[in-house]
C-alpha atoms as a PDB file:
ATOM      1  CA  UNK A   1       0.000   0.000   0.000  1.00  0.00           C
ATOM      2  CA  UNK A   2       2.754   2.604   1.187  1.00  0.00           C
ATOM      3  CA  UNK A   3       4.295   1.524  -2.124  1.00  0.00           C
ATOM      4  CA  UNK A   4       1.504   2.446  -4.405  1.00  0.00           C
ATOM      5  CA  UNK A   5       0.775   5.484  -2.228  1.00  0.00           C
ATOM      6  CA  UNK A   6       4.407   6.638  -3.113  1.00  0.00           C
ATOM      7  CA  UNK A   7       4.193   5.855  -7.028  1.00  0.00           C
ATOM      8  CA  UNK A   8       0.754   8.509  -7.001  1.00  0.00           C
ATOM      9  CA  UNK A   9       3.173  10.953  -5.166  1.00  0.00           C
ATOM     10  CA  UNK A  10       5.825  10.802  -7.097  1.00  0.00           C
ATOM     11  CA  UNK A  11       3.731  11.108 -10.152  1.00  0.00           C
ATOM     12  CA  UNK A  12       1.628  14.131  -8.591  1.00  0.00           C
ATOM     13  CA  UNK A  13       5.321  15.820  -7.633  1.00  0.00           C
ATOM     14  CA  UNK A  14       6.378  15.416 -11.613  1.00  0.00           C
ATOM     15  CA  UNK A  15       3.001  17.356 -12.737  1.00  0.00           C
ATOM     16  CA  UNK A  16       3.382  20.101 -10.470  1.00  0.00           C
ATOM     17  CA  UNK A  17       6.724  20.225 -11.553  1.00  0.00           C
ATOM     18  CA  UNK A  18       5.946  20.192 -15.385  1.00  0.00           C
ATOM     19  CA  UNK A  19       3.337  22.798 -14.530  1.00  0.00           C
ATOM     20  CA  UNK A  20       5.924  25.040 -13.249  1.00  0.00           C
ATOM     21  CA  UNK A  21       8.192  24.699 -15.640  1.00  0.00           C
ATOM     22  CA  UNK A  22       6.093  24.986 -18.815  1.00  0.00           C
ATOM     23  CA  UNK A  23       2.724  26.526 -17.644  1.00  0.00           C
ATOM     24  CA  UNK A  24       4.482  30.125 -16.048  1.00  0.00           C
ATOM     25  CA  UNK A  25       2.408  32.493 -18.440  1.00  0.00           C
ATOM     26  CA  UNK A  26      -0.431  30.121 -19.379  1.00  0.00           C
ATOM     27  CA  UNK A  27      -3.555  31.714 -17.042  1.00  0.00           C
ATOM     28  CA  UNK A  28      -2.410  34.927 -18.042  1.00  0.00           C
ATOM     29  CA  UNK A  29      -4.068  35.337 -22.280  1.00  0.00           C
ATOM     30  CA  UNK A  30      -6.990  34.924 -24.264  1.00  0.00           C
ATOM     31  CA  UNK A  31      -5.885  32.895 -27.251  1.00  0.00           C
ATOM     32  CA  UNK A  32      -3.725  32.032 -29.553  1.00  0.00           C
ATOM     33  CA  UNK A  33      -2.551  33.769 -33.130  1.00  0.00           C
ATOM     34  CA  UNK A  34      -1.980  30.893 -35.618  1.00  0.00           C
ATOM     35  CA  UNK A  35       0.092  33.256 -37.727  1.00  0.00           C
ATOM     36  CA  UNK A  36       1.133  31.724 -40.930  1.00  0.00           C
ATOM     37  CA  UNK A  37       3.814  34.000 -43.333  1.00  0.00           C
ATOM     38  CA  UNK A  38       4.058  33.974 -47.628  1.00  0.00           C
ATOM     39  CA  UNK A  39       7.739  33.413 -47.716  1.00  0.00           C
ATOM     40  CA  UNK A  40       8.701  35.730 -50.700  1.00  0.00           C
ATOM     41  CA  UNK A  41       7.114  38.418 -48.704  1.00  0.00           C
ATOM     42  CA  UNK A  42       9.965  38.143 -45.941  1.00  0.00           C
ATOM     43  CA  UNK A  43      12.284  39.149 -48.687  1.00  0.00           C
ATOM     44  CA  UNK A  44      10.133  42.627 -48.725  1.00  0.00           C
ATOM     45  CA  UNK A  45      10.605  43.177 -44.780  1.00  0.00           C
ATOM     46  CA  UNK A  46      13.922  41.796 -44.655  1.00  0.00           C
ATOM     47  CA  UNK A  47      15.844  42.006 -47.858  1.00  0.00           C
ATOM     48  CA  UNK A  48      19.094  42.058 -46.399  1.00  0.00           C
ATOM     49  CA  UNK A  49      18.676  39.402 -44.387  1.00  0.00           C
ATOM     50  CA  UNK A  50      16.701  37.072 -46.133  1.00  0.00           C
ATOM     51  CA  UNK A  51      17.275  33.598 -47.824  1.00  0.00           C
ATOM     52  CA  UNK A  52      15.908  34.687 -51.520  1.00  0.00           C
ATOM     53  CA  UNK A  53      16.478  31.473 -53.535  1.00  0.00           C
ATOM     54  CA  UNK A  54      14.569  29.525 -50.788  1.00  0.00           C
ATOM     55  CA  UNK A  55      11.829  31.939 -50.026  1.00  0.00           C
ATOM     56  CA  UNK A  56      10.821  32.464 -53.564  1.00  0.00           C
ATOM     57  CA  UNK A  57      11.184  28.902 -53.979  1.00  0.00           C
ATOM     58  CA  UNK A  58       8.139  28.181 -51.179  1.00  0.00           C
ATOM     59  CA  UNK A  59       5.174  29.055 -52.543  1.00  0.00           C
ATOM     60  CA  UNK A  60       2.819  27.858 -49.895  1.00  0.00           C
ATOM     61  CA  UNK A  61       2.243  29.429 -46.137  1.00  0.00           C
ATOM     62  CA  UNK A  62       4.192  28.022 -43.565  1.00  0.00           C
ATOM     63  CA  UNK A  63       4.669  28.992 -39.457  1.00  0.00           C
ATOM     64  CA  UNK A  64       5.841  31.850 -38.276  1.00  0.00           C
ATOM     65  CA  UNK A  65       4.068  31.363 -34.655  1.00  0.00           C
ATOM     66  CA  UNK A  66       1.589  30.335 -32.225  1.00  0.00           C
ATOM     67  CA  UNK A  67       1.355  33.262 -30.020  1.00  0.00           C
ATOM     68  CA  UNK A  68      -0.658  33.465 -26.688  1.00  0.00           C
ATOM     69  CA  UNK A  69      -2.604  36.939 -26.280  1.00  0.00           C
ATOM     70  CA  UNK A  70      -5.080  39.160 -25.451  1.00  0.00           C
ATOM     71  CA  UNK A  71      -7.677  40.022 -27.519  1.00  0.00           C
ATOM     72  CA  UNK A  72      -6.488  42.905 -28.527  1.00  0.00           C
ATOM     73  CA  UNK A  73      -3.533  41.510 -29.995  1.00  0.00           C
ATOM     74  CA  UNK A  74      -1.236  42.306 -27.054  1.00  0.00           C
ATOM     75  CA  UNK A  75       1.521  39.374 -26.929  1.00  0.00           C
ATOM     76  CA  UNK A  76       2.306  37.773 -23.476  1.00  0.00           C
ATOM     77  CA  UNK A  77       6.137  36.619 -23.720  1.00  0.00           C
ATOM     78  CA  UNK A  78       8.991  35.072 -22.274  1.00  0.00           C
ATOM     79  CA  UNK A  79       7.277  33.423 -18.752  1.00  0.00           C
ATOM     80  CA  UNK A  80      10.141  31.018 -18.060  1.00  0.00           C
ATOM     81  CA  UNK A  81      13.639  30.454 -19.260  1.00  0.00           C
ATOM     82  CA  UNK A  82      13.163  27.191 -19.958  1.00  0.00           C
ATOM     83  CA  UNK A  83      15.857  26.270 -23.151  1.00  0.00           C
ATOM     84  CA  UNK A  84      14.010  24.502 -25.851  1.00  0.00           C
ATOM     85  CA  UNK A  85      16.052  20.966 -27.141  1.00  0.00           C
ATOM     86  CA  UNK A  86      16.286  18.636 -30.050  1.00  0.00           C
ATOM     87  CA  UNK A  87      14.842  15.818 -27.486  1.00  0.00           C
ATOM     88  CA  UNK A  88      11.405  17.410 -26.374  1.00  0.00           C
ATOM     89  CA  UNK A  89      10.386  17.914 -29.779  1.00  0.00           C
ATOM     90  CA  UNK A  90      11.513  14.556 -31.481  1.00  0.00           C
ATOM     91  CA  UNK A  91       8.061  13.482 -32.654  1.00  0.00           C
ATOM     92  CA  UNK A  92       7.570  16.569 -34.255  1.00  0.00           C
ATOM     93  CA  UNK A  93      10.633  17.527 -35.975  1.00  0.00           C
ATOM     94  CA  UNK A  94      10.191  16.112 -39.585  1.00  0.00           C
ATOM     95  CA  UNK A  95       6.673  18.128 -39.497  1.00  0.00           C
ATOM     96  CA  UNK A  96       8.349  21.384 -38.173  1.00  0.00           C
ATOM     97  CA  UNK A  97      10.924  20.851 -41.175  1.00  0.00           C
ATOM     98  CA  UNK A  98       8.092  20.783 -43.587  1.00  0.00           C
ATOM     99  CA  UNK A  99       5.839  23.728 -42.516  1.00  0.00           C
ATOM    100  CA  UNK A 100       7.561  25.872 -39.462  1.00  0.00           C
ATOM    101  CA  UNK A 101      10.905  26.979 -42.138  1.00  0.00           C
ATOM    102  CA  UNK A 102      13.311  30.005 -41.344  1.00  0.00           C
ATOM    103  CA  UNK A 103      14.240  32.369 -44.132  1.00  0.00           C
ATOM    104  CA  UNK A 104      16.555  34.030 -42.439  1.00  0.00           C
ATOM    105  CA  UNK A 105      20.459  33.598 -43.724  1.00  0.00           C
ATOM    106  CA  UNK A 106      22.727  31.904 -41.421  1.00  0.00           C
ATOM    107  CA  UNK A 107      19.905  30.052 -39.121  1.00  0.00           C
ATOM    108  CA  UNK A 108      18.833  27.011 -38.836  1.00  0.00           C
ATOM    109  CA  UNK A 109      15.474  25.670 -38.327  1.00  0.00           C
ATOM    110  CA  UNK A 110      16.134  24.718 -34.983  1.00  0.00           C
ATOM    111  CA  UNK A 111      17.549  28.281 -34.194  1.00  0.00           C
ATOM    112  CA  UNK A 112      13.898  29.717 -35.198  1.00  0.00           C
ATOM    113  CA  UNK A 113      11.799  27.004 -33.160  1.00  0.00           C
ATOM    114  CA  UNK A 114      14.273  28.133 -30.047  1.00  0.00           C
ATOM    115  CA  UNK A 115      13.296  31.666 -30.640  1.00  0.00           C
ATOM    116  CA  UNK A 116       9.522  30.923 -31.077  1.00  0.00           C
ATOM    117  CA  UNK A 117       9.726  28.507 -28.218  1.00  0.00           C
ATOM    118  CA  UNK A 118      11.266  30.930 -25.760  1.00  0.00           C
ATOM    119  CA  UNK A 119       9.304  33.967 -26.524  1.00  0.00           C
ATOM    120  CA  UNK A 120       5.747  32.654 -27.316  1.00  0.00           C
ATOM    121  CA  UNK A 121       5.758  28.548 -26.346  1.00  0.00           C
ATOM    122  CA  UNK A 122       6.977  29.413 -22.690  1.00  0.00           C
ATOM    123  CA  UNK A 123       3.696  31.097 -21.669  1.00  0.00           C
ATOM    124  CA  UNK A 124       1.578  28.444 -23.555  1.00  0.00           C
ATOM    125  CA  UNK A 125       1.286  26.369 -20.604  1.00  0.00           C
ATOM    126  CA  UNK A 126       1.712  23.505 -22.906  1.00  0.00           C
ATOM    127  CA  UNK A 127       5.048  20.895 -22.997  1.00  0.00           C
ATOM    128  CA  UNK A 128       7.299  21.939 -25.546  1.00  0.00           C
ATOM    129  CA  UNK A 129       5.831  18.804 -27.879  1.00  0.00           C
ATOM    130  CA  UNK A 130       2.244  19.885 -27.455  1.00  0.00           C
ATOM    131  CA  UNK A 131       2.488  22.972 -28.252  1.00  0.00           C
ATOM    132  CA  UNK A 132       4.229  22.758 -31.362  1.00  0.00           C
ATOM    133  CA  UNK A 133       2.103  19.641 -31.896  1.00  0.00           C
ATOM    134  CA  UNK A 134      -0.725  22.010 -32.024  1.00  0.00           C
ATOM    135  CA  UNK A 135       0.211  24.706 -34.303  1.00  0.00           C
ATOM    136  CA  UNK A 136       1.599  21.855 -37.070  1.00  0.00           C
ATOM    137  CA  UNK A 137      -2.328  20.240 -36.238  1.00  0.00           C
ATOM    138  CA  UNK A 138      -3.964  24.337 -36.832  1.00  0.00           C
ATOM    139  CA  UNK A 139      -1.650  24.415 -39.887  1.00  0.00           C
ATOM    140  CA  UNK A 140      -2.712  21.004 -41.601  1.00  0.00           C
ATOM    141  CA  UNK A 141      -6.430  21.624 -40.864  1.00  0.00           C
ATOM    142  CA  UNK A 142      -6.486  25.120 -42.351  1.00  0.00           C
ATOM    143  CA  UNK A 143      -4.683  25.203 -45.441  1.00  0.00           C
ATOM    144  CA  UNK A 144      -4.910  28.956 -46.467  1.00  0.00           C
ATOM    145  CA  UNK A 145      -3.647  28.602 -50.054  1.00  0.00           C
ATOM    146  CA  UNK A 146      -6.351  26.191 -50.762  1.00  0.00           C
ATOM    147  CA  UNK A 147      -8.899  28.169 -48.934  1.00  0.00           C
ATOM    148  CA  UNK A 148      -7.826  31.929 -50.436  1.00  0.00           C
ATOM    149  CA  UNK A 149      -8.745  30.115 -54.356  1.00  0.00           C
ATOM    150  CA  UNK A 150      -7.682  32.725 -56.594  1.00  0.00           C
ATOM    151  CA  UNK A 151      -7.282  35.467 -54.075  1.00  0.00           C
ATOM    152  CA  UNK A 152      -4.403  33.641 -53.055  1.00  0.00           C
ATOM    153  CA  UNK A 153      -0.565  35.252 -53.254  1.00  0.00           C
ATOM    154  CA  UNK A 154       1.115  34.993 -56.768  1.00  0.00           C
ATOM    155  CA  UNK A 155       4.712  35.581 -57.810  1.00  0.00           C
ATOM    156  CA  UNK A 156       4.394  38.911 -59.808  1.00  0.00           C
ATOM    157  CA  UNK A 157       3.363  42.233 -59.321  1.00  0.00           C
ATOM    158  CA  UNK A 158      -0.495  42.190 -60.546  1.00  0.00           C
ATOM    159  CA  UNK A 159      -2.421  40.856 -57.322  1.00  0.00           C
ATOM    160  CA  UNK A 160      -3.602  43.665 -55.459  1.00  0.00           C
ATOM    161  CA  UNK A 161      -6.661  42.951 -52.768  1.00  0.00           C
ATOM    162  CA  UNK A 162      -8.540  44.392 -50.232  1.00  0.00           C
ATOM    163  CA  UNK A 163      -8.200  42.679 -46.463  1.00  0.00           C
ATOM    164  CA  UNK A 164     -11.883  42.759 -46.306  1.00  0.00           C
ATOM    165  CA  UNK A 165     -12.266  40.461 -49.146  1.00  0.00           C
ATOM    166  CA  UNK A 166      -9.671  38.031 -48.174  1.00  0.00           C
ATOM    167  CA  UNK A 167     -11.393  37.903 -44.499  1.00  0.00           C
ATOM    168  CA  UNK A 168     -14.757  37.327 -46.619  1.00  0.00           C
ATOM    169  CA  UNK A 169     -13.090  34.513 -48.878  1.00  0.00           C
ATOM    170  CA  UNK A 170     -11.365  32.606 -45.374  1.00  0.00           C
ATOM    171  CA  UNK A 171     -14.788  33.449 -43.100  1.00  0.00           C
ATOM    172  CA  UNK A 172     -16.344  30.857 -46.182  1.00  0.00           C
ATOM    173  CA  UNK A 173     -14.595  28.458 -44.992  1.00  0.00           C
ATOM    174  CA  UNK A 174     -13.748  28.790 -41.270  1.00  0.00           C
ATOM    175  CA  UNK A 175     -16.718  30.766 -39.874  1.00  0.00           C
ATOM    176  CA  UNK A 176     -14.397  33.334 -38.054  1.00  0.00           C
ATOM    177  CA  UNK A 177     -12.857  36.135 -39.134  1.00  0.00           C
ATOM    178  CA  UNK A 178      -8.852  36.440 -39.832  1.00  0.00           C
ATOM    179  CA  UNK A 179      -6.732  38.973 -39.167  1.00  0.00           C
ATOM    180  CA  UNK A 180      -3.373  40.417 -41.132  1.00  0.00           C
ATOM    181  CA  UNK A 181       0.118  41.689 -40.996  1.00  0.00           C
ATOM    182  CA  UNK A 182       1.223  43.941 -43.442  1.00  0.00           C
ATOM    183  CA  UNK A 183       4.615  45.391 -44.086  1.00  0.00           C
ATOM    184  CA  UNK A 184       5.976  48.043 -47.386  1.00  0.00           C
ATOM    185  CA  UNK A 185       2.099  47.780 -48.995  1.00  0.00           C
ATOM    186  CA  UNK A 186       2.150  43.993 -48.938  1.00  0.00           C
ATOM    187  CA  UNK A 187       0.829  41.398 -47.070  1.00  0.00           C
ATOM    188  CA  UNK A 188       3.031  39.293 -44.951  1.00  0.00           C
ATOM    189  CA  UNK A 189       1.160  37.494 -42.479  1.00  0.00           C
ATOM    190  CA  UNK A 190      -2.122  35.728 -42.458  1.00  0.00           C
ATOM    191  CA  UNK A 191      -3.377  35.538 -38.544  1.00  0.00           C
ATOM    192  CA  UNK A 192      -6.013  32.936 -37.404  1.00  0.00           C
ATOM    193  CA  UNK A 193      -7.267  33.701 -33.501  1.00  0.00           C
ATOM    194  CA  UNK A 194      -7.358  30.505 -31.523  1.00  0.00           C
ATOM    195  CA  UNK A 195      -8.957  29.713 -28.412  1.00  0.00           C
ATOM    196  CA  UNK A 196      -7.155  27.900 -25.878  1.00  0.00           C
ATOM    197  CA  UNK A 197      -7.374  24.023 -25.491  1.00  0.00           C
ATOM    198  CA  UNK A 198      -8.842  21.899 -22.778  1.00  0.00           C
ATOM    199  CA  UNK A 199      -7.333  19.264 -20.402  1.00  0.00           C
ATOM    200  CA  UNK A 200      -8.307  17.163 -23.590  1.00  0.00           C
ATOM    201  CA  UNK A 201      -8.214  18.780 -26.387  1.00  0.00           C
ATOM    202  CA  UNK A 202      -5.022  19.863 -28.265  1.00  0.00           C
ATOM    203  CA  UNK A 203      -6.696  23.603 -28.670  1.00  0.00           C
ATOM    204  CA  UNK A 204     -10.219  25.014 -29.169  1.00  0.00           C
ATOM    205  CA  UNK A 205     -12.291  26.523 -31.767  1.00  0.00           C
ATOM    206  CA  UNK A 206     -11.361  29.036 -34.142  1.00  0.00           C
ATOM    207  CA  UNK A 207     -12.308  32.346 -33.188  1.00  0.00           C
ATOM    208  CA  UNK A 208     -12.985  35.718 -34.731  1.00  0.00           C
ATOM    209  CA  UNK A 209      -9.866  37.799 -34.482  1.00  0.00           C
ATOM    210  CA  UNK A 210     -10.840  41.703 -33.299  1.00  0.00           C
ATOM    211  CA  UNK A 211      -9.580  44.120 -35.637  1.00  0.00           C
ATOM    212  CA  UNK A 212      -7.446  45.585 -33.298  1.00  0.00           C
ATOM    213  CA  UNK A 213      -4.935  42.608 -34.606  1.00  0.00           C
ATOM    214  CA  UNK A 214      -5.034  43.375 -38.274  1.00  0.00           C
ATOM    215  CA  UNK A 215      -4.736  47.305 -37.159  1.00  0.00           C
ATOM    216  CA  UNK A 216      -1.222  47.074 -35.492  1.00  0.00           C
ATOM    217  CA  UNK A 217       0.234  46.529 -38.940  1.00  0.00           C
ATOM    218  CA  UNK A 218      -2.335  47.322 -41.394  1.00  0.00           C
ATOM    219  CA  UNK A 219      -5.244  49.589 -42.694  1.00  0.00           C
ATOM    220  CA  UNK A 220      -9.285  48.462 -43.956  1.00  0.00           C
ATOM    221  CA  UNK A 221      -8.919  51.857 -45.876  1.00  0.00           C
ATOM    222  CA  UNK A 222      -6.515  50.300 -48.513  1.00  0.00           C
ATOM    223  CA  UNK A 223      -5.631  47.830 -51.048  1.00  0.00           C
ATOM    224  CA  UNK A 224      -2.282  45.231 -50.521  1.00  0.00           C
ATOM    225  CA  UNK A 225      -0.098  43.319 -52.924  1.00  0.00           C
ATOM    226  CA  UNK A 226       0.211  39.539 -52.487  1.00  0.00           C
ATOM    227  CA  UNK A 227       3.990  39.579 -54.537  1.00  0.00           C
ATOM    228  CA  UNK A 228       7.190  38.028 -54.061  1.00  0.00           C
ATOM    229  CA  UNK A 229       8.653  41.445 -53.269  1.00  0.00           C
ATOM    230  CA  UNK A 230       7.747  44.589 -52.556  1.00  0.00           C
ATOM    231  CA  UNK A 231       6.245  46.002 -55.412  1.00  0.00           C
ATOM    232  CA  UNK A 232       7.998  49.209 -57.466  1.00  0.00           C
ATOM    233  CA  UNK A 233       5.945  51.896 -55.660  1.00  0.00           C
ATOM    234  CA  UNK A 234       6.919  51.147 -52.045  1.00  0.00           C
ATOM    235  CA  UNK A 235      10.923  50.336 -52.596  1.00  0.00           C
ATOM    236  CA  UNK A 236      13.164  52.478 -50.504  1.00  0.00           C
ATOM    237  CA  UNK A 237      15.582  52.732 -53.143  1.00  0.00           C
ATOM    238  CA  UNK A 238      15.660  53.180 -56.571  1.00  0.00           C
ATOM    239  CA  UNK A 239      16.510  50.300 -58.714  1.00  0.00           C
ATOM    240  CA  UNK A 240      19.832  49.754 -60.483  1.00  0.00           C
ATOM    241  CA  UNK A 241      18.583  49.001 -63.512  1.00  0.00           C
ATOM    242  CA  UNK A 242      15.659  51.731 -64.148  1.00  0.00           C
ATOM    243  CA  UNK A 243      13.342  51.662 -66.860  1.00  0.00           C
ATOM    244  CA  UNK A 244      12.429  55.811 -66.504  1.00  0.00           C
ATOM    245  CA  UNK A 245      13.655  58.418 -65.364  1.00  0.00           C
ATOM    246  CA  UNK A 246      10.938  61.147 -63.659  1.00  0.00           C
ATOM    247  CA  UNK A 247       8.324  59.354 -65.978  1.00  0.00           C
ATOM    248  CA  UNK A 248      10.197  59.223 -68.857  1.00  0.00           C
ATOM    249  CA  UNK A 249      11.442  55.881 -70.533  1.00  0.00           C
ATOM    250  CA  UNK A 250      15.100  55.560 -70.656  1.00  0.00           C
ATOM    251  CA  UNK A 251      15.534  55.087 -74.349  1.00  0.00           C
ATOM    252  CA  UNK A 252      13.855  58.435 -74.903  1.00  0.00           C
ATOM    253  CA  UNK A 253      16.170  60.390 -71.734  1.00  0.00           C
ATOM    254  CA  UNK A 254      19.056  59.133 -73.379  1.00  0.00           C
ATOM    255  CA  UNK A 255      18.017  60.147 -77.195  1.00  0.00           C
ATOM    256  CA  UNK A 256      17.416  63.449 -75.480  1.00  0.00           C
ATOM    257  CA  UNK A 257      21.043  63.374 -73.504  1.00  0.00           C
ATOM    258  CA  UNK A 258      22.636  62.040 -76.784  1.00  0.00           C
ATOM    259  CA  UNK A 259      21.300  64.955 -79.446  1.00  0.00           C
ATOM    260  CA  UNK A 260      22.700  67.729 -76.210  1.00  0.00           C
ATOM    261  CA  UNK A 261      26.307  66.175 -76.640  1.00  0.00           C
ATOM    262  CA  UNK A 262      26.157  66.407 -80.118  1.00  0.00           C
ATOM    263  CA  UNK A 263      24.822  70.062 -80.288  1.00  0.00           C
ATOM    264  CA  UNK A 264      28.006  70.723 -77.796  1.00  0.00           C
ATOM    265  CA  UNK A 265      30.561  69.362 -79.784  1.00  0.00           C
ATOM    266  CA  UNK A 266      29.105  71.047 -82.677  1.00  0.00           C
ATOM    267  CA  UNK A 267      28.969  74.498 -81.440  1.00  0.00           C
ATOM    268  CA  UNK A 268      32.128  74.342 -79.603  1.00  0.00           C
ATOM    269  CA  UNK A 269      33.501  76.723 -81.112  1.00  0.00           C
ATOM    270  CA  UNK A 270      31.112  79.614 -81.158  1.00  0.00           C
ATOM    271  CA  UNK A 271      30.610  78.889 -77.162  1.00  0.00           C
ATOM    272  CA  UNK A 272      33.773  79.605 -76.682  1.00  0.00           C
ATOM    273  CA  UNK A 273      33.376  83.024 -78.612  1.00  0.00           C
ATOM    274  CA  UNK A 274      30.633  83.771 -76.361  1.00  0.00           C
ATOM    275  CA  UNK A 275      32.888  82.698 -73.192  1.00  0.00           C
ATOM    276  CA  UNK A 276      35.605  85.458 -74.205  1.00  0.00           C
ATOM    277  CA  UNK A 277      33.353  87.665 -74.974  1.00  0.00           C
ATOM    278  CA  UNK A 278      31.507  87.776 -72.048  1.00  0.00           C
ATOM    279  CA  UNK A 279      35.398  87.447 -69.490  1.00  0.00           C
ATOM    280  CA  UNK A 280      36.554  90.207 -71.540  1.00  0.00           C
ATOM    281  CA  UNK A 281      33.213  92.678 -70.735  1.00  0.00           C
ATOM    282  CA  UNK A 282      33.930  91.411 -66.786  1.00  0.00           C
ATOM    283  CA  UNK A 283      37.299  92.501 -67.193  1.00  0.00           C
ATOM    284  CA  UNK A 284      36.371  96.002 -68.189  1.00  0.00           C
ATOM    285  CA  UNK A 285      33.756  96.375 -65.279  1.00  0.00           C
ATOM    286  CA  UNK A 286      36.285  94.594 -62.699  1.00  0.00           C
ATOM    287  CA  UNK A 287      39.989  95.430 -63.895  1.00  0.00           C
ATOM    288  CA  UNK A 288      41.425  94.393 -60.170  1.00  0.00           C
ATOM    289  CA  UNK A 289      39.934  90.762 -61.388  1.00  0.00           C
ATOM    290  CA  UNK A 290      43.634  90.094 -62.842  1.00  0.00           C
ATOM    291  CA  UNK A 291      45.388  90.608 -60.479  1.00  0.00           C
ATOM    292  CA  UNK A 292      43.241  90.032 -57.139  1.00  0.00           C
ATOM    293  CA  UNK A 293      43.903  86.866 -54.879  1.00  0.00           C
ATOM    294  CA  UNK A 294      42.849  85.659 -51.599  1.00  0.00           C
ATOM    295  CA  UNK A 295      45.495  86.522 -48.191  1.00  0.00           C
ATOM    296  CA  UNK A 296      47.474  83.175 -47.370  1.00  0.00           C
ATOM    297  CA  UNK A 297      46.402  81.863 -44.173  1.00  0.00           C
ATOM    298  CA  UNK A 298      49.064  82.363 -41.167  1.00  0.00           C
ATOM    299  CA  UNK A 299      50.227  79.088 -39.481  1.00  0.00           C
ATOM    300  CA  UNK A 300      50.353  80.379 -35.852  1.00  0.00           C
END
């Protein structure tokens, strides 16, 4: 009996001390954003930074986080220092490979699960499996390429779309309303609101995200590109290769640039008539022009 008695207590002491460790911020938000990112986008909000060949190369969402918060939009980070390792998260790893990918140059996949884990998973209240778990289960449920149709992201220029038709298009299909993040005139970020799981259930219903969410990073009162980068109108610098110059098409600025040169080199000769001319009438109006120079400086 004592023996039993001690195998419940030990097994009651490793709960408490699971809840501790991965349950710190977990009382403390409202839901969860599902966020999911269209790689070639990244490229537009980090250029410099950003792994081009593979970004462009993944056309499909994939994980950027699962973020406890208010509902608002307000994040609740970093509860514990817990360290996130290979080992928790064996189970999961081939999945995370697939659909939770970094584009930023010189980390690994690991590197960006850490970072997620550490900021966002440690106030989850869930074990470091579970919780990632649960966002690769939100991500194979709702697949938002299939679900945007046509209004989905392309890879040129031409897709430009208002955030209240895209939250029509996913509503369709999920009964709750999305939310956005938006960066240069582009979206970036598709956001589905989560609410939080039950003693047996991996995480709740879908829920409708407030428009406070889409509102930290975007506007209703405007239209978005869905492109690979960020489109021509909201670079911040000009591109080396131009195709006009203040409206004008290159070919015709340099037709215009070539026919000045020529008119130069033509009329060199009577423009520098005009030049001697014009020195010698200075002359006569300021004779001390010959001869006048500027005092040396003194070295003290």
């Amino acid at each position: 009996m004592m023996g039993r008695n001690r195998e419940i207590l030990i097994v009651l002491l490793n709960v408490i001390i699971m809840m501790m460790v991965f349950g710190g911020g977990g009382a403390n938000f409202q839901m969860f954003q599902m966020v999911q990112q269209w790689p070639p986008a990244y490229c537009a909000t980090f250029p410099n930074d950003c792994n081009t060949a593979l970004a462009q190369a993944t056309t499909r969402f994939t994980i950027h986080g699962y973020w406890p918060s208010l509902d608002n939009g307000d994040l609740v980070t970093h509860c514990t220092t817990h360290q996130l390792t290979l080992e928790e998260i064996t189970n999961e790893t081939a999945g995370l490979d697939r659909e939770w990918i970094t584009f930023q140059k010189g980390w690994n996949n690991f590197q960006f699960w850490s970072t997620q884990w550490s900021k966002h998973g440690t106030c989850s209240g869930l074990t470091p499996a579970l919780y990632f778990a649960a966002a690769l289960a939100l991500k194979q449920q709702y697949d938002l390429y299939a679900i945007l149709g046509t209004l989905a992201p392309t890879t040129s220029f031409t897709k430009k779309v208002d955030l209240r038709q895209l939250q029509r298009a996913i509503y369709s299909r999920t009964v709750t309303e999305p939310a956005f993040r938006c960066s240069f005139g582009e979206i970036t970020e598709v956001v589905l609101c989560v609410s939080p799981g039950t003693a047996v259930t991996l995480y709740g219903p879908l829920q409708n995200c407030s428009d406070d969410v889409t509102l930290k990073t975007c506007s209703f009162n405007r239209t978005y590109f869905w492109s690979p980068q960020r489109p021509p109108t909201h670079r911040t610098a000009p591109s080396l290769v131009a195709s006009s110059l203040f409206g004008v098409p290159l070919r015709l600025t340099w037709a215009f640039v070539a026919v000045i040169l020529l008119f130069l080199v033509a009329a060199r000769g009577k423009l520098l008539q005009i030049f001697h001319h014009m020195r010698g009438k200075l002359l006569q109006i300021f004779p001390n022009m010959r001869t006048a120079r500027a005092d040396p400086v003194k070295e003290d």
